[in-house]
Protein backbone atom coordinates (compact mmCIF):
# COMPACT_ATOMS: atom_id res chain seq x y z
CA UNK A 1 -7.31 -18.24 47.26
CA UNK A 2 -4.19 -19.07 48.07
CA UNK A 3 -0.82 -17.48 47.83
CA UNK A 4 2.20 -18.22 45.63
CA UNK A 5 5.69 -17.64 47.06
CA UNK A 6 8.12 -16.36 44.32
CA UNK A 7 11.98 -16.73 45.32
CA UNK A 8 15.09 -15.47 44.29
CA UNK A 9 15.58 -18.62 42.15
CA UNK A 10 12.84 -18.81 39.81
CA UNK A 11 12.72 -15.21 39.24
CA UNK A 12 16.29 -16.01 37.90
CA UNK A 13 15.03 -18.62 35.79
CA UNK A 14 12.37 -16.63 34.37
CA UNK A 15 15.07 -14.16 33.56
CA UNK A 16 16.81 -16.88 31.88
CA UNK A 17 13.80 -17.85 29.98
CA UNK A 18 12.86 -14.45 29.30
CA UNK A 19 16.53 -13.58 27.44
CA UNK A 20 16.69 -16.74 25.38
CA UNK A 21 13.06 -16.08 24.08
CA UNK A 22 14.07 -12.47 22.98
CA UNK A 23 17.37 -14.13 21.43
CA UNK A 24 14.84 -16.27 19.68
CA UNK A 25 13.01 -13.60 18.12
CA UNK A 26 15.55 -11.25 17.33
CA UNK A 27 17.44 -13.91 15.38
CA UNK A 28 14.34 -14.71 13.71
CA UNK A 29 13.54 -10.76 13.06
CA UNK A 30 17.29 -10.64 12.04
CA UNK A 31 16.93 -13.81 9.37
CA UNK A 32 14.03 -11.79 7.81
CA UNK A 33 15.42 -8.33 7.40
CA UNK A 34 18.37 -10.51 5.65
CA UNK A 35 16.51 -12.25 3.37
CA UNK A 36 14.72 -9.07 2.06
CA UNK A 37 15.82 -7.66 -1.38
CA UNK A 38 17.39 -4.23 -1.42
CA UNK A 39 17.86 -1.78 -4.67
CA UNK A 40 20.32 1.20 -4.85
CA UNK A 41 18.72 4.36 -6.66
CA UNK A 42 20.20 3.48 -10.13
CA UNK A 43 18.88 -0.16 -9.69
CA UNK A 44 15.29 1.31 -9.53
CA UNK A 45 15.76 3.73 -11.90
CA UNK A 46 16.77 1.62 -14.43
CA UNK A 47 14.22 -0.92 -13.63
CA UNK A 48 11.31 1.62 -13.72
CA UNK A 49 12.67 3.85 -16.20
CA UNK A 50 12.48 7.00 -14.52
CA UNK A 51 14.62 9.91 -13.73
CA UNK A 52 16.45 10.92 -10.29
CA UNK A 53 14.28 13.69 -10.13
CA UNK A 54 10.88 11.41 -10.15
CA UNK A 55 12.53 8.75 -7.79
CA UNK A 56 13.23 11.61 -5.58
CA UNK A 57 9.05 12.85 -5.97
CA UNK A 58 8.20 9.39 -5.08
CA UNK A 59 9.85 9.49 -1.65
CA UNK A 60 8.92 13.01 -0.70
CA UNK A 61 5.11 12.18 -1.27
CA UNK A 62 5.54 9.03 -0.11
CA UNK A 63 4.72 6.76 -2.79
CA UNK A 64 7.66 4.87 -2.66
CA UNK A 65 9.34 4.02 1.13
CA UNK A 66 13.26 3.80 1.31
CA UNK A 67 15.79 3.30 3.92
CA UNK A 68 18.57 5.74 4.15
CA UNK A 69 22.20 4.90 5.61
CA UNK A 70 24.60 7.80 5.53
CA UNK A 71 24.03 8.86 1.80
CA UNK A 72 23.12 6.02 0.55
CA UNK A 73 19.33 5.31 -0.14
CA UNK A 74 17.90 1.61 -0.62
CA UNK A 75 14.45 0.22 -1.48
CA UNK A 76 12.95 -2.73 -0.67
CA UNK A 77 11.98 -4.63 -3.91
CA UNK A 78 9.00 -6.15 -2.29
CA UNK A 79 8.01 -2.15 -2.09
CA UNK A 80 8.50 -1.45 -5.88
CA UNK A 81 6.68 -4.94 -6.89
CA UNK A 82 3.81 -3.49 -4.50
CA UNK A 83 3.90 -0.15 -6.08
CA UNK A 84 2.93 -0.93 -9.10
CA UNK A 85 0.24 -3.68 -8.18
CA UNK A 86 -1.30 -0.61 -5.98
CA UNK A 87 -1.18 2.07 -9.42
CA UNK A 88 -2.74 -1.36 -11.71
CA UNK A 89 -4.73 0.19 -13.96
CA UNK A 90 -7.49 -2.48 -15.49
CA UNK A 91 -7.88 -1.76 -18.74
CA UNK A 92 -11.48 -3.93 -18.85
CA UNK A 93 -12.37 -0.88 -16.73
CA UNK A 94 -11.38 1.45 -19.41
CA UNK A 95 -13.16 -0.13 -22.47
C-alpha cells in the first residue's frame, strides 16, 4: 500500500472547500426556514376557532409545536394543516 503525503497546501484547499460547502447548505437551510409559513396566536385561534386557554393545552401536551421568541409565540402552518390531518376522523368508519 502505498502512502499519501498531505501538505500544508491542500489541507488549505480542503478548508476552502470545506467552508464554501457549509455556506452552501446553510443558505439552502436558510431559504427553507424563510419560505415556511408562520401564525401569531390570534391567527390560529381565529382559524381554528378556539380559545387562548385550549391553544395554550395544545402546546403543553404537545399536540401542537410552536416557536417562541421573547413573548411572542409562532406556529408553523404546515404544523396546524398536519394537525388536523393526524385527528381525521373517517366518518365511513363511524357508520
Amino acid at each position: 500500500m502505498s502512502a499519501t503525503i498531505i501538505t500544508t497546501e491542500d489541507l488549505k484547499e480542503f478548508k476552502l472547500e470545506l467552508l464554501e460547502e457549509i455556506r452552501e447548505m446553510f443558505n439552502e437551510n436558510r431559504a427553507m426556514v424563510m419560505k415556511k409559513e408562520w401564525l401569531k396566536s390570534t391567527q390560529v385561534m381565529d382559524m381554528l376557532n378556539i380559545s387562548p386557554g385550549t391553544l395554550q393545552k395544545f402546546r403543553h401536551n404537545g399536540t401542537l409545536a410552536y416557536t417562541k421568541i421573547g413573548g411572542l409565540i409562532f406556529y408553523e402552518a404546515g404544523q396546524i394543516e398536519k394537525m388536523l390531518s393526524d385527528n381525521l376522523v373517517n366518518n365511513e368508519k363511524l357508520k
